[in-house]
Protein backbone atom coordinates (compact mmCIF):
# COMPACT_ATOMS: atom_id res chain seq x y z
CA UNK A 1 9.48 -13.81 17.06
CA UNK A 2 12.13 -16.35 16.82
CA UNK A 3 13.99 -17.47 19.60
CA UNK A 4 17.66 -18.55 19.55
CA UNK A 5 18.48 -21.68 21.04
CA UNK A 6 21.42 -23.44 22.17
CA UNK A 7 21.50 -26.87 23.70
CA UNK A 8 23.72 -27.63 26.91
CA UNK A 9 25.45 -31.24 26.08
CA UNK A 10 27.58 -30.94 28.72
CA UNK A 11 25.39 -31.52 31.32
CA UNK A 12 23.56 -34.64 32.52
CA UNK A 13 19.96 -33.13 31.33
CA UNK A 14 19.48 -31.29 28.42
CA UNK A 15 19.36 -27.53 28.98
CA UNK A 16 18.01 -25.56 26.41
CA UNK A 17 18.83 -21.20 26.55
CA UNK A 18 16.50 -19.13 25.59
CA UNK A 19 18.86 -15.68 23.81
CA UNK A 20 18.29 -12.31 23.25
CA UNK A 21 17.30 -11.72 19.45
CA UNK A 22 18.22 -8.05 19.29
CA UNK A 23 20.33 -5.84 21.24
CA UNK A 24 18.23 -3.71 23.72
CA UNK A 25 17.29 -3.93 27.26
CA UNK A 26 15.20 -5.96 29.61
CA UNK A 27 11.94 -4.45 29.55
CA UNK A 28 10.29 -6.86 32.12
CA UNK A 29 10.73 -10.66 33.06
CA UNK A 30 7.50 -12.70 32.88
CA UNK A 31 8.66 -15.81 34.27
CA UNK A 32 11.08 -16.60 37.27
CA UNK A 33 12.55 -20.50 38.15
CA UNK A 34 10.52 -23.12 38.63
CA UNK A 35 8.15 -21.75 36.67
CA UNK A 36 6.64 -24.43 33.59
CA UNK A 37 6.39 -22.99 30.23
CA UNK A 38 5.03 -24.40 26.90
CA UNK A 39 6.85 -23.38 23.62
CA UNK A 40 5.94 -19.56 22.47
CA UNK A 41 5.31 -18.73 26.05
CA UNK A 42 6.97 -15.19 26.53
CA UNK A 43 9.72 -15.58 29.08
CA UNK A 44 11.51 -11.98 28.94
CA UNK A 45 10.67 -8.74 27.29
CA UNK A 46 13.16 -7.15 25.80
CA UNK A 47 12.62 -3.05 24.75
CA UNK A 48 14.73 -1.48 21.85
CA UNK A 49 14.03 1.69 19.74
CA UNK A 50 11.10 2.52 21.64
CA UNK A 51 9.76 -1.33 20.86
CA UNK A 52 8.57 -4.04 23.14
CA UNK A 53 9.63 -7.71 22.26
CA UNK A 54 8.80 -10.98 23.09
CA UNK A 55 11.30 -13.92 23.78
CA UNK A 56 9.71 -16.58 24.01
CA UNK A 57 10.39 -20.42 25.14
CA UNK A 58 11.41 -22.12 22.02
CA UNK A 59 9.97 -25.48 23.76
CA UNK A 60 8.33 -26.72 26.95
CA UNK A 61 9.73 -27.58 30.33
CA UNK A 62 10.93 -25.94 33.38
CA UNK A 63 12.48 -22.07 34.13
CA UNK A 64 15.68 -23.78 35.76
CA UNK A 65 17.13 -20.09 35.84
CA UNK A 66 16.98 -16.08 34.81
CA UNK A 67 20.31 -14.93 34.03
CA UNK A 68 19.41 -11.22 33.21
CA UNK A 69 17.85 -8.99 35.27
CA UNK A 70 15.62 -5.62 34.81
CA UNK A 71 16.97 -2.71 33.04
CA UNK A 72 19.96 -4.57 32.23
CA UNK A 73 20.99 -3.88 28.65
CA UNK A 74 21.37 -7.08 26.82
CA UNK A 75 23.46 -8.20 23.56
CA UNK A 76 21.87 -9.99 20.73
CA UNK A 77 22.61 -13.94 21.79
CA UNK A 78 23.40 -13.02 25.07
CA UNK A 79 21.68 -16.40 27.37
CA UNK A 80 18.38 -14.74 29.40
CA UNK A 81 17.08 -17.85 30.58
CA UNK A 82 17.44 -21.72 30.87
CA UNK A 83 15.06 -24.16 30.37
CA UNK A 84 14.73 -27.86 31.67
């Protein structure tokens, strides 16, 4: 699956967010802050029509926050995560 990403330029290090790719809701989060991740890791699971999908890191570094929660419904580009 592709991830959207959207670099942070506003800040002093570069922040990448990892968005929702579909509408649907947050299935199950696999990774909480402070947690490393390589690209492709999954970081959220999002679940729409009856379907389980991956978001994954689009690059490595550092969960520096979730920004979704559980059984929250979720808007296609809507920011899940943050990465350092």
């Amino acid at each position: 699956m592709t991830s959207l990403v959207r670099r942070n330029y506003f800040s002093h290090a570069m922040a990448t967010e990892v968005r929702a790719h579909i509408t649907g809701t947050v299935w199950k989060i696999e990774k909480k802050p402070g947690d490393s991740v390589s690209e492709g890791d999954t970081v959220v699971i999002l679940e729409s029509m009856k379907m389980e999908m991956p978001v994954e890191a689009p690059g490595s570094g550092t969960i520096s926050s979730i920004k979704c929660k559980e059984g929250q419904a979720v808007d296609e580009g809507m920011v899940l995560a943050t990465i350092d």
